[in-house]
N, C-alpha and C. Protein backbone atom coordinates (compact mmCIF):
# COMPACT_ATOMS: atom_id res chain seq x y z
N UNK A 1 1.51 45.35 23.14
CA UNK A 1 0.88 45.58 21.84
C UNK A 1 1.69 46.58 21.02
N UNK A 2 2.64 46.36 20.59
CA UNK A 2 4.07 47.01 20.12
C UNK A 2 3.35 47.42 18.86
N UNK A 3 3.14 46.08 17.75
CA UNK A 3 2.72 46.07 16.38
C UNK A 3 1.75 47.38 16.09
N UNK A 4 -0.02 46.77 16.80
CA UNK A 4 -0.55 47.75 16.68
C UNK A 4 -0.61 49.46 17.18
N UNK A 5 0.39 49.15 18.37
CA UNK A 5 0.42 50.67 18.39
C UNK A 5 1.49 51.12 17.54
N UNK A 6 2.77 51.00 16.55
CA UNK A 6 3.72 51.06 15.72
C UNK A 6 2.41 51.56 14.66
N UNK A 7 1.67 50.84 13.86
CA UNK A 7 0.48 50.60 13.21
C UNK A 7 -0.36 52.04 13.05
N UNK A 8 -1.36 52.00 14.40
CA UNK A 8 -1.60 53.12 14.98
C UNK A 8 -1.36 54.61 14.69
N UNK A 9 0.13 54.89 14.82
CA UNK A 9 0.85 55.73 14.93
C UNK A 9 1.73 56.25 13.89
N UNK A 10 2.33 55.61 13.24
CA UNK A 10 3.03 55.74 12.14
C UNK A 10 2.16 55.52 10.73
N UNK A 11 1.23 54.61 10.58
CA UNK A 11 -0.01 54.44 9.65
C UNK A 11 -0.74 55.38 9.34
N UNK A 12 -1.66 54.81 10.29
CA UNK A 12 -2.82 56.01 10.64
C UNK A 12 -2.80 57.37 11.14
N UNK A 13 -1.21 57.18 12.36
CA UNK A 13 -1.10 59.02 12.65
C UNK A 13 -1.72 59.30 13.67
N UNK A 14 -2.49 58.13 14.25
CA UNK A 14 -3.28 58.56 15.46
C UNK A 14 -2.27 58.98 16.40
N UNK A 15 -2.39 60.16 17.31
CA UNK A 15 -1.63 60.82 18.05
C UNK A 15 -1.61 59.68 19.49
N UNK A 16 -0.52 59.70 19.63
CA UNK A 16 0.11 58.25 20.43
C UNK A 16 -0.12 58.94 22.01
N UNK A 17 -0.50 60.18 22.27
CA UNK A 17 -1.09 60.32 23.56
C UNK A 17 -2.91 60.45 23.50
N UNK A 18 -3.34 59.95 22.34
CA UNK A 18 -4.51 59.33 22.33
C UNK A 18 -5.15 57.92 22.14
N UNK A 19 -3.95 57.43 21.62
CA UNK A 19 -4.37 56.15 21.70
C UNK A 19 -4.74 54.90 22.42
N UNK A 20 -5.26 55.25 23.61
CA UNK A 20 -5.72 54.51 24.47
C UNK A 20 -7.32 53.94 24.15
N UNK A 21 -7.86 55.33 23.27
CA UNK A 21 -9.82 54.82 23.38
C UNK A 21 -9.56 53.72 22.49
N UNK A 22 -8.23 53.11 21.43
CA UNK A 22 -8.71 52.75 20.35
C UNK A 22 -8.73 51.43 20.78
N UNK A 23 -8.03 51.03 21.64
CA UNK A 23 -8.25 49.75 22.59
C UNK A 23 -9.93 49.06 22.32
N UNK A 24 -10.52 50.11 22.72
CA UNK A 24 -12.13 50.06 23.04
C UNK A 24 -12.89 49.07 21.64
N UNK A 25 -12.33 49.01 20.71
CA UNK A 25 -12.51 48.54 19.05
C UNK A 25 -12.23 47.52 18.50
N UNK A 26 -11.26 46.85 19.64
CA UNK A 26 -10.67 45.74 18.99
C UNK A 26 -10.12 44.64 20.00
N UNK A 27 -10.21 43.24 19.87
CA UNK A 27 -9.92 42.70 21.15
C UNK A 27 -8.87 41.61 20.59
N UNK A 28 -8.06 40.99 21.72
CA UNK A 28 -7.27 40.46 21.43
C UNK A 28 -7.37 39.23 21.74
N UNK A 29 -6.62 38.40 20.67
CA UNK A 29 -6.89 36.74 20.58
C UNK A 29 -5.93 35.87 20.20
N UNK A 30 -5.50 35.02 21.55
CA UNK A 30 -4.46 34.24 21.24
C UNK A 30 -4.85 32.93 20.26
N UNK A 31 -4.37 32.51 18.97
CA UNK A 31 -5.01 31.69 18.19
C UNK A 31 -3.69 30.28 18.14
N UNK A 32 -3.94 28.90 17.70
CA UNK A 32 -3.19 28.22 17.70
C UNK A 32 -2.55 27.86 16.77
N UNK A 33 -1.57 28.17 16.51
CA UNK A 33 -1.32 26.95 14.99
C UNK A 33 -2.77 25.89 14.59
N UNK A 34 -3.09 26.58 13.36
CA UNK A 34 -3.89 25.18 12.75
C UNK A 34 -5.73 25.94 13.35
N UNK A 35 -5.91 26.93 14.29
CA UNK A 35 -7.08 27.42 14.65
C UNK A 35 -7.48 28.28 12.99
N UNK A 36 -8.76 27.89 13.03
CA UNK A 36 -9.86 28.35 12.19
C UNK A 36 -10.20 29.57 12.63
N UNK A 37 -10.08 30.43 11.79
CA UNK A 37 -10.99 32.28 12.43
C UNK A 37 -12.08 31.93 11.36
N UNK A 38 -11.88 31.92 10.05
CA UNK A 38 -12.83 32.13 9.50
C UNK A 38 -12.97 30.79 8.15
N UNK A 39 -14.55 30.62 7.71
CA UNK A 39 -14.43 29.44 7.12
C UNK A 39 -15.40 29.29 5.62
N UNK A 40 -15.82 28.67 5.03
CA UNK A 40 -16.80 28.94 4.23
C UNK A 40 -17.69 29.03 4.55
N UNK A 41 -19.14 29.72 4.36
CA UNK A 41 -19.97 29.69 4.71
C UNK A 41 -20.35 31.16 5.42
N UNK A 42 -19.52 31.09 6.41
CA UNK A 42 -19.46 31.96 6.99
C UNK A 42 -19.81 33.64 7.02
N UNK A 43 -20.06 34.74 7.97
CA UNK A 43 -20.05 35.98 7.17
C UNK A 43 -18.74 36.57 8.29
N UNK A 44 -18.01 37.26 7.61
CA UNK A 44 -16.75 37.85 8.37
C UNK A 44 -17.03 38.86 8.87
N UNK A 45 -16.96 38.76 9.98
CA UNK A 45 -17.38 40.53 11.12
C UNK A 45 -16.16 41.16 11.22
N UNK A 46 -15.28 40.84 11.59
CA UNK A 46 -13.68 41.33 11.87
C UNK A 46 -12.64 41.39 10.57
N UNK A 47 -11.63 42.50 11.01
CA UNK A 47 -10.36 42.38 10.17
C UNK A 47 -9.35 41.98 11.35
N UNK A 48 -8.58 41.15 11.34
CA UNK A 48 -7.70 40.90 12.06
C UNK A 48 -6.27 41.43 11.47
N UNK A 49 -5.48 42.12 12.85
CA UNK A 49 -4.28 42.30 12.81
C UNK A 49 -3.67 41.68 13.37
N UNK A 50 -2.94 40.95 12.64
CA UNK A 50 -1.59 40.57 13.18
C UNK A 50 -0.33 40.71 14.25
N UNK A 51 -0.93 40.66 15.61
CA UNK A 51 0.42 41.23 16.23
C UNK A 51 1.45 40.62 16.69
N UNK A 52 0.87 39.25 16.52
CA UNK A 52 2.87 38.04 16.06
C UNK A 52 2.00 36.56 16.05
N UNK A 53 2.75 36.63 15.34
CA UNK A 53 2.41 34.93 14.35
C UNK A 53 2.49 34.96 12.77
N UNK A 54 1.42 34.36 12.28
CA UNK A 54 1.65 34.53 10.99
C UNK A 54 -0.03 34.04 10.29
N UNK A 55 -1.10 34.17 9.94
CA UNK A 55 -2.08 34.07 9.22
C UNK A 55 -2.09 34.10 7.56
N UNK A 56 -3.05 33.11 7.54
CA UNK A 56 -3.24 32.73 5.66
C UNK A 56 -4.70 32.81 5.23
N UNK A 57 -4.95 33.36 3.86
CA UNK A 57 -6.13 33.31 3.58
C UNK A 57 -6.36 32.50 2.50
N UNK A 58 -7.17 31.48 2.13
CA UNK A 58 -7.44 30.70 1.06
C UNK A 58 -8.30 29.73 0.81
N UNK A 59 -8.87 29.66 -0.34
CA UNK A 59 -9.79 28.75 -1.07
C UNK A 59 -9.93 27.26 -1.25
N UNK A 60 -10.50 26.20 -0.89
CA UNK A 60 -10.14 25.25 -1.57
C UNK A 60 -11.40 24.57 -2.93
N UNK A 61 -10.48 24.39 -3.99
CA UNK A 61 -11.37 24.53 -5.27
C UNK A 61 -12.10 23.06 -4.92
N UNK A 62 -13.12 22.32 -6.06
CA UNK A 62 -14.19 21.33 -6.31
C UNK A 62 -13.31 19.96 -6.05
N UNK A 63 -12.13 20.42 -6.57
CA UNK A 63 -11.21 18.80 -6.44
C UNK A 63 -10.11 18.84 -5.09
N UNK A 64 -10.47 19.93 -4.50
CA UNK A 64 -9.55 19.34 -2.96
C UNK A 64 -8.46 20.27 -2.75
N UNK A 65 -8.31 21.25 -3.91
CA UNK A 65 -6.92 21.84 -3.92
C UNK A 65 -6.77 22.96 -3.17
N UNK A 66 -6.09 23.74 -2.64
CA UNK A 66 -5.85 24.73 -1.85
C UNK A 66 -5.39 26.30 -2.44
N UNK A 67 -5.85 26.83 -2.70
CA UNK A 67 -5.40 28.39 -3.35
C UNK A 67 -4.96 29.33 -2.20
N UNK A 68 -3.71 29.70 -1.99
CA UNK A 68 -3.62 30.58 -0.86
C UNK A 68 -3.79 31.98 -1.99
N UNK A 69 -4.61 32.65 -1.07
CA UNK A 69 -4.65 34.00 -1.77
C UNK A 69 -3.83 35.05 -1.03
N UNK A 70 -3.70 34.81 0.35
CA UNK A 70 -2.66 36.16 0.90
C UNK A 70 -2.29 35.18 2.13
N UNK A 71 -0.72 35.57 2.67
CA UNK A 71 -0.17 35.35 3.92
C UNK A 71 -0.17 36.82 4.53
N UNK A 72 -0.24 36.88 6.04
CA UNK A 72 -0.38 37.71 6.81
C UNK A 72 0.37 37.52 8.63
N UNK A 73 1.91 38.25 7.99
CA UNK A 73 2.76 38.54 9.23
C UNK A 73 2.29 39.47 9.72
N UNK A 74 3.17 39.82 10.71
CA UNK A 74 3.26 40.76 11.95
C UNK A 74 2.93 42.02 11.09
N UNK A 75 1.66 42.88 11.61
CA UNK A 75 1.39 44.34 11.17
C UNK A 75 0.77 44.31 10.11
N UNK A 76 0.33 42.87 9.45
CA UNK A 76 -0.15 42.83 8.02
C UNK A 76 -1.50 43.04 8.81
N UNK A 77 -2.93 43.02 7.94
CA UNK A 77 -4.01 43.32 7.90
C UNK A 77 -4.67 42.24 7.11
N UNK A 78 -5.78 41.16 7.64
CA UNK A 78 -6.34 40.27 6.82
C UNK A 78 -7.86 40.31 6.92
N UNK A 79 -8.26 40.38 5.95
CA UNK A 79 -10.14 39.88 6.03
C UNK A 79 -10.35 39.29 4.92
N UNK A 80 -11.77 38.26 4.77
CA UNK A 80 -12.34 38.47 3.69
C UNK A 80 -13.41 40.35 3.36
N UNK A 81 -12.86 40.57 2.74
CA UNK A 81 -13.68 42.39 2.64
C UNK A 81 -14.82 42.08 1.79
N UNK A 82 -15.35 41.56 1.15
CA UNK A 82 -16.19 41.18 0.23
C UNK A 82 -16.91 40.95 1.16
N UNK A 83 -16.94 39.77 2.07
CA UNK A 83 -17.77 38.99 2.64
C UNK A 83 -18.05 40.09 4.04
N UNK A 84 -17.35 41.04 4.54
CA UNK A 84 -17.50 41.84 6.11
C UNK A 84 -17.69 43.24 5.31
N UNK A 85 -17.83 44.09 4.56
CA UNK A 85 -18.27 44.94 4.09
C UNK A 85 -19.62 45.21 3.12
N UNK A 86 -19.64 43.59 2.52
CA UNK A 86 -21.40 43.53 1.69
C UNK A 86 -22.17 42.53 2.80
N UNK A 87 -21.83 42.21 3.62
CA UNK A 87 -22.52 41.29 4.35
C UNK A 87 -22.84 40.01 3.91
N UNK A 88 -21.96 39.45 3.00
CA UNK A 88 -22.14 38.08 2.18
C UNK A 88 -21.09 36.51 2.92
N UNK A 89 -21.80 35.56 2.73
CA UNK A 89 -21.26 34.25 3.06
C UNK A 89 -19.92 34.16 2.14
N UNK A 90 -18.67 33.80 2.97
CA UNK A 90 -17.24 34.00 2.68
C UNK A 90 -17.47 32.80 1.98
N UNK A 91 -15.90 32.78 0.96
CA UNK A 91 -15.70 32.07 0.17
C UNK A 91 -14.61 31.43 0.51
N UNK A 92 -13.67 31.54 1.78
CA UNK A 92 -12.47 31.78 2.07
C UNK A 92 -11.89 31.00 3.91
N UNK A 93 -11.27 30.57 3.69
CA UNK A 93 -10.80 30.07 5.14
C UNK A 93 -9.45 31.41 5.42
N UNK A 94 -9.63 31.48 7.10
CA UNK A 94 -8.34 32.11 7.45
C UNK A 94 -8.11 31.78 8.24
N UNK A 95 -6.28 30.89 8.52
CA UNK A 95 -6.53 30.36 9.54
C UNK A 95 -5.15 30.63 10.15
N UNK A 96 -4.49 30.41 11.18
CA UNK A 96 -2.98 30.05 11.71
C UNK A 96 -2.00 29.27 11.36
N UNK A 97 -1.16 30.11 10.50
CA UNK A 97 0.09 28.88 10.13
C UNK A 97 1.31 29.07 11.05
N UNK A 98 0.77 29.51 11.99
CA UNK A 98 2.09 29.62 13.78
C UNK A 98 0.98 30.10 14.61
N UNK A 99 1.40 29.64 15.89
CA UNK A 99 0.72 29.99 17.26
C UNK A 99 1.09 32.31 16.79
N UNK A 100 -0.15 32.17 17.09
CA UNK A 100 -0.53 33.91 16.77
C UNK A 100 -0.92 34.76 17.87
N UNK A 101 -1.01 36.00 17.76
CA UNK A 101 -1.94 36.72 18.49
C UNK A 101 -2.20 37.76 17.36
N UNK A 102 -3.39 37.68 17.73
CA UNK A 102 -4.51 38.61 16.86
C UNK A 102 -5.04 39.40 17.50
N UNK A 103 -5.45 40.83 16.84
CA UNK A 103 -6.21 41.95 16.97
C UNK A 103 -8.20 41.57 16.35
N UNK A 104 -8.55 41.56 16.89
CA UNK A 104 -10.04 41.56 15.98
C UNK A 104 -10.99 42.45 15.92
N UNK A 105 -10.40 43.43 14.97
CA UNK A 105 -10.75 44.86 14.93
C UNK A 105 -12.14 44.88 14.41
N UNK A 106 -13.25 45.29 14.45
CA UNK A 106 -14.52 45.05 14.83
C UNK A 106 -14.97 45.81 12.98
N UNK A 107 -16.13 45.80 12.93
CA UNK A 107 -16.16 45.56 11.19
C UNK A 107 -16.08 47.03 11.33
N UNK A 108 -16.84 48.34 12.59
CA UNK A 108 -16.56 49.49 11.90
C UNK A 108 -15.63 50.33 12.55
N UNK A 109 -14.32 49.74 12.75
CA UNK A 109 -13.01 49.77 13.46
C UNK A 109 -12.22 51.29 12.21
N UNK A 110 -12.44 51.13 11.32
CA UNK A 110 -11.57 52.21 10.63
C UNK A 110 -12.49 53.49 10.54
N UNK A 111 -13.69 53.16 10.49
CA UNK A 111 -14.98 54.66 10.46
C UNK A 111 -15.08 55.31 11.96
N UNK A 112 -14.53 54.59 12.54
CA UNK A 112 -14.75 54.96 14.23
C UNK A 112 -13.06 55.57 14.37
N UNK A 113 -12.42 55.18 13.73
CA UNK A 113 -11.11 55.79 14.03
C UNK A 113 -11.27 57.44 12.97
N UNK A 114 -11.68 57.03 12.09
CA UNK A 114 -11.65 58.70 11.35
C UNK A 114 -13.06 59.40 12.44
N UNK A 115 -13.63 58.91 12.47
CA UNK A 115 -14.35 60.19 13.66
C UNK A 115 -13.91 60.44 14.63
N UNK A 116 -12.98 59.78 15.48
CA UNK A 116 -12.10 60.28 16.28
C UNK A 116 -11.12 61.13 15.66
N UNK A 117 -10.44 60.80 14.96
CA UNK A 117 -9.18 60.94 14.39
C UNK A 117 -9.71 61.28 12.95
N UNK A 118 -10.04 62.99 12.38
CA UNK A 118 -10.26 62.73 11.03
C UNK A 118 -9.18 62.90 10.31
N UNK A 119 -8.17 63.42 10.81
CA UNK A 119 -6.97 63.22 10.08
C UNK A 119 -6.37 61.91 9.51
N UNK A 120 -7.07 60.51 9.73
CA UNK A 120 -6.47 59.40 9.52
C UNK A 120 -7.39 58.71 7.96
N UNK A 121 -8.37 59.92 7.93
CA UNK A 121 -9.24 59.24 6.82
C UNK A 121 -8.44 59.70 5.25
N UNK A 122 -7.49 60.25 5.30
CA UNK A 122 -6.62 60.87 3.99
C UNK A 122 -5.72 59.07 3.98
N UNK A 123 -5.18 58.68 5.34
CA UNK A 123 -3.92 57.42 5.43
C UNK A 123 -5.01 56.20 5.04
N UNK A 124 -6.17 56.01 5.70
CA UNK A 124 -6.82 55.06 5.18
C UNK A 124 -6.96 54.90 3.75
N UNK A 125 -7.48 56.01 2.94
CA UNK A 125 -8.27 55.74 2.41
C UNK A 125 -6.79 55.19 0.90
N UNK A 126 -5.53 55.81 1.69
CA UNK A 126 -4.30 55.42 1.05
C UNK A 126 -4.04 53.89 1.07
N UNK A 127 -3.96 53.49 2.06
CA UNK A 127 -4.36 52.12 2.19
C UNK A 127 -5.05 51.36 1.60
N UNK A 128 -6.22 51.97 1.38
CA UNK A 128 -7.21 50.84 0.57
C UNK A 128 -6.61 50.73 -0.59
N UNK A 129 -6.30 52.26 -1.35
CA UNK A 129 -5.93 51.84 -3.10
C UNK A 129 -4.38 51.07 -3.58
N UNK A 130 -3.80 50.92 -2.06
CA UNK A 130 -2.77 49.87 -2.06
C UNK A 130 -3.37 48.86 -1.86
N UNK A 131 -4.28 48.25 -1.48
CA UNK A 131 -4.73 47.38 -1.38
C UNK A 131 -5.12 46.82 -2.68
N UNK A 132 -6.14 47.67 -3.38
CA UNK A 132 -6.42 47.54 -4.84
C UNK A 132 -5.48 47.21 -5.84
N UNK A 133 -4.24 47.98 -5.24
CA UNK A 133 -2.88 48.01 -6.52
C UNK A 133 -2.65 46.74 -6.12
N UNK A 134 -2.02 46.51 -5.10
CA UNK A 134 -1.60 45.14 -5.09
C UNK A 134 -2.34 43.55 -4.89
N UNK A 135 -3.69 43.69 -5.12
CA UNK A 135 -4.54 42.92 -5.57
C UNK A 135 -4.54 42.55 -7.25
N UNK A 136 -4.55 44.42 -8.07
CA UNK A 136 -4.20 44.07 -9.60
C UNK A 136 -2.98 43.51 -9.79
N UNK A 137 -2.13 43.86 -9.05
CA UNK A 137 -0.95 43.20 -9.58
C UNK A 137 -0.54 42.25 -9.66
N UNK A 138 -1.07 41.09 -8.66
CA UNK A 138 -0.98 40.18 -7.76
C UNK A 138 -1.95 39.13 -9.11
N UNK A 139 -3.00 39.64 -9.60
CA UNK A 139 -3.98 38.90 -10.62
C UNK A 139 -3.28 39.08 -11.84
N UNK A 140 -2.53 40.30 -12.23
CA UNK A 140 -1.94 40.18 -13.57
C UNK A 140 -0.28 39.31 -13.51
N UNK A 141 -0.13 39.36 -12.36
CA UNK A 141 1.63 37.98 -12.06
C UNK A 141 1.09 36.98 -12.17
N UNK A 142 -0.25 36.27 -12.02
CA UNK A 142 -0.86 34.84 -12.09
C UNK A 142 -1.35 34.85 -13.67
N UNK A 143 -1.49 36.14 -14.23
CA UNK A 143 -1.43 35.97 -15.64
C UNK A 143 -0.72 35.75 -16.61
N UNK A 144 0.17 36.16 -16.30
CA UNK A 144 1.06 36.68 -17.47
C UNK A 144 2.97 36.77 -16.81
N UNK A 145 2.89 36.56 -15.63
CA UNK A 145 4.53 36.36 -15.20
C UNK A 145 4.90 35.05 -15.27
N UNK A 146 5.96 34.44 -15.41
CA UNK A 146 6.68 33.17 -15.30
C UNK A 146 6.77 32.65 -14.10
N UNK A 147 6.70 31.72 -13.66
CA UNK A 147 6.85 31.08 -12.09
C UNK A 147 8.15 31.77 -11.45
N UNK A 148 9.21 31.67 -12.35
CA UNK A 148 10.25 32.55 -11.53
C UNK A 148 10.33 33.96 -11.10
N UNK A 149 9.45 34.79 -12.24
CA UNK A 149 9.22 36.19 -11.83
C UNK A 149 8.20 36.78 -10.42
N UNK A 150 7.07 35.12 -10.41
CA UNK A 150 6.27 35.04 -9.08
C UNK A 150 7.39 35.11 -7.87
N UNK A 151 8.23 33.86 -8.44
CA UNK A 151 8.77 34.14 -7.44
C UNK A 151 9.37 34.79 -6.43
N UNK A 152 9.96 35.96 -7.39
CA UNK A 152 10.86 36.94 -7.20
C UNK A 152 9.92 37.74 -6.48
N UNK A 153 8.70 38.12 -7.13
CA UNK A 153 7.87 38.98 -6.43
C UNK A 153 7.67 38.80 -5.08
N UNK A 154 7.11 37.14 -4.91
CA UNK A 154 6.97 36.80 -3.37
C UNK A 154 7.92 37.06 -2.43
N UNK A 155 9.52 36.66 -2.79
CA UNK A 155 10.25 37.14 -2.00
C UNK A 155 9.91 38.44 -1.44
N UNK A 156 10.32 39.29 -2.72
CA UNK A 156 9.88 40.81 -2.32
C UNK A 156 8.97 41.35 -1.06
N UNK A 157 7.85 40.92 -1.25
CA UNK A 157 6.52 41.02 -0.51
C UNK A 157 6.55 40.75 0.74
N UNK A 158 7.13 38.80 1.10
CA UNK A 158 7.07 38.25 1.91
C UNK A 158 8.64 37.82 2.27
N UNK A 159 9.50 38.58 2.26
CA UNK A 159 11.26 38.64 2.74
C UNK A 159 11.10 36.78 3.66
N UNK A 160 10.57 36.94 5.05
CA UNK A 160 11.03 36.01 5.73
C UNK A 160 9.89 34.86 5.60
N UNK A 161 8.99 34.86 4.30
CA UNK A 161 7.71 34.01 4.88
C UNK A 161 8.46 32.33 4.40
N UNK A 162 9.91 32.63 3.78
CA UNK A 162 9.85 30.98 3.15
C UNK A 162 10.70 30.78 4.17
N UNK A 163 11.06 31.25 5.30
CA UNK A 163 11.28 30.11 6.80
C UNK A 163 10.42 29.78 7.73
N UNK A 164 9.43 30.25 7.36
CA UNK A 164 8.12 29.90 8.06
C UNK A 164 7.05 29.09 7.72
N UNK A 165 6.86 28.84 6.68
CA UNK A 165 5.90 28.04 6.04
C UNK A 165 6.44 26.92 5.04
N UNK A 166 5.89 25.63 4.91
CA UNK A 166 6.29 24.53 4.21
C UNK A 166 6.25 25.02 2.52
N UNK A 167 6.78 24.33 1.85
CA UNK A 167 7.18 24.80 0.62
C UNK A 167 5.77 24.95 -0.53
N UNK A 168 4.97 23.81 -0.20
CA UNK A 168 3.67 23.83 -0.61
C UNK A 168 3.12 24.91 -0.66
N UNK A 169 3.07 25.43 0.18
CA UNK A 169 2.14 26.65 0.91
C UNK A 169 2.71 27.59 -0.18
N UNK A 170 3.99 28.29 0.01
CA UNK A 170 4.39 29.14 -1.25
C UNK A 170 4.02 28.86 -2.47
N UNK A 171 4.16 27.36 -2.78
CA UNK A 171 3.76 26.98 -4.53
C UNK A 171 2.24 26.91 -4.69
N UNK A 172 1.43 26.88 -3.53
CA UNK A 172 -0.16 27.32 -3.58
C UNK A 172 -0.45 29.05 -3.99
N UNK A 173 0.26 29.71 -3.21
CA UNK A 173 0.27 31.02 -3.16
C UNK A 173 1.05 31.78 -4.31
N UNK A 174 1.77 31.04 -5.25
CA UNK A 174 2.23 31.03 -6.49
C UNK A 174 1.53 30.32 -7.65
N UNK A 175 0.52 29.67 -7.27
CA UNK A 175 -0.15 29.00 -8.47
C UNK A 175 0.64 28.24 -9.42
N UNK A 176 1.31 27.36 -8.58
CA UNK A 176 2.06 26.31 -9.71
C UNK A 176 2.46 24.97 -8.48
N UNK A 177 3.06 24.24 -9.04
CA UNK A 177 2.94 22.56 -8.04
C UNK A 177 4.15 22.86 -7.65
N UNK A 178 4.38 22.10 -6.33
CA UNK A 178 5.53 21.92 -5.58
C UNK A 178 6.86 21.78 -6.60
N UNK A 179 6.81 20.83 -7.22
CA UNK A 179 7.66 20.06 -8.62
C UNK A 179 8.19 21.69 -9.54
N UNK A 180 7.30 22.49 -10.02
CA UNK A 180 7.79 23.78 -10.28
C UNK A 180 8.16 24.74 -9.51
N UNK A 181 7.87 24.72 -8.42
CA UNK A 181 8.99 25.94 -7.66
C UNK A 181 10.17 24.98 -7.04
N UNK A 182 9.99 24.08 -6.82
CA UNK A 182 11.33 22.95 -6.75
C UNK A 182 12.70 23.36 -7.61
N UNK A 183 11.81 23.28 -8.85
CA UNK A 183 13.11 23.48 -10.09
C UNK A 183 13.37 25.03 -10.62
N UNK A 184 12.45 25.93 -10.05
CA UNK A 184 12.53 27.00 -9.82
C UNK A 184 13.30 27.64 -8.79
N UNK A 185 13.42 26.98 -7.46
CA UNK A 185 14.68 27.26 -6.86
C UNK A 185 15.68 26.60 -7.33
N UNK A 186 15.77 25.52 -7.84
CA UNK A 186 17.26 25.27 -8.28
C UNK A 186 18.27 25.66 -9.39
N UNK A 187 16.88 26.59 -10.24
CA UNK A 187 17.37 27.50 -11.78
C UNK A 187 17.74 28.10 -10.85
N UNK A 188 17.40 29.00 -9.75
CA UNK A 188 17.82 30.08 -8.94
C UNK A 188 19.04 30.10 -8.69
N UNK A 189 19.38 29.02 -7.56
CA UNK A 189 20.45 28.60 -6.83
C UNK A 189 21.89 28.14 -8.34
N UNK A 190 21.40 27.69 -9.30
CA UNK A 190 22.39 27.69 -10.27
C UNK A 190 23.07 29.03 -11.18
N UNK A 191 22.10 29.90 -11.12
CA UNK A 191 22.47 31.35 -11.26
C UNK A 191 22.99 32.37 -9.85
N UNK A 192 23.18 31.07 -8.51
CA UNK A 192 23.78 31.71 -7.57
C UNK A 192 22.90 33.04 -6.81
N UNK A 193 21.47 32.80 -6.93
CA UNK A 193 20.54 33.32 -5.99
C UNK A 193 20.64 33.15 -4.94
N UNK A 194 20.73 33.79 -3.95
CA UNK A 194 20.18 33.72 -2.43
C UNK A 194 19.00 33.79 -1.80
N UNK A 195 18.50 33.24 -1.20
CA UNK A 195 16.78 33.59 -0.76
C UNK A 195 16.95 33.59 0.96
N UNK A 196 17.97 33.65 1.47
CA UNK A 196 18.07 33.65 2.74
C UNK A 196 18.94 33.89 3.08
């Protein structure tokens, strides 16, 4: 458990000759390519961490279509929070886009770590308003950026996620059709971009 104790320790700060109780919080789950954690309907108890594979979170709208709202590598952090913090029926599938192993850190996994550890409630609570930032930011690039500037961003964000996932999947998670990030890598590649 490399990830989460890296995580742990460097994140949160939990002192790495204590980190054994935190075991006690969270259990581990080998998931399959293509396994369902979470679905509509549903209410989300867990945040899952990532400790190798790769997880996606997303919508599908009235006519069939697929909205990825977040990918989630190694050390990333995924929930619906809406739905495991108000206690409400998710709106949201999360599922395996590679054979994974997951953490399923229990809903009051971060309040149980600052009472152990209150030094970690200053790193959390840092966390969350990154979370927030890059949620606004993430809603104002679907506003108002160009498909290529998405693009650029995604790279940024997600360095190795376009050898891992089919091309769709990125142009879902970019909000535009296969056909536009198509010709969006090839404006790229004609201005002599690299993406790999």
């Amino acid at each position: 458990m490399n990830n989460i104790s890296t995580y742990l320790s460097e994140v949160l700060e939990v002192p790495k000759d204590l980190m054994d109780p935190c075991g006690a919080h969270y259990t581990v789950k080998n998931v399959a390519k293509g396994e369902v954690l979470l679905q509509p309907g549903d209410v989300c108890r867990e945040t899952y961490f990532v400790e190798k594979g790769l997880l996606r979170m997303y919508s599908i709208d009235r006519n069939g279509k697929e909205h990825i709202i977040q990918f989630a590598p190694e050390s990333w952090l995924i929930s619906d929070r809406s739905s495991l913090y108000f206690n409400e029926k998710s709106d949201y599938y999360i599922d395996a886009t590679e054979d994974s192993q997951v953490l399923l850190l229990k809903d009051d996994f971060f309040a149980r770590m600052m009472e152990k550890f209150p030094q970690t409630a200053e790193n959390n609570d840092l966390l969350l308003q990154k979370h927030i930032r890059n949620l606004q930011n993430r809603v104002n690039s679907l506003l108002a950026d160009t498909a290529e500037e998405r693009y650029m961003t995604f790279i940024k964000m997600y360095p190795d996620i376009l050898q891992r996932v089919p091309q769709w999947m990125v142009a879902s998670y970019l909000g535009i059709t296969p056909e536009s990030l198509s010709r969006v890598r090839k404006e790229l590649a004609r201005k002599n971009f690299q993406t790999s």
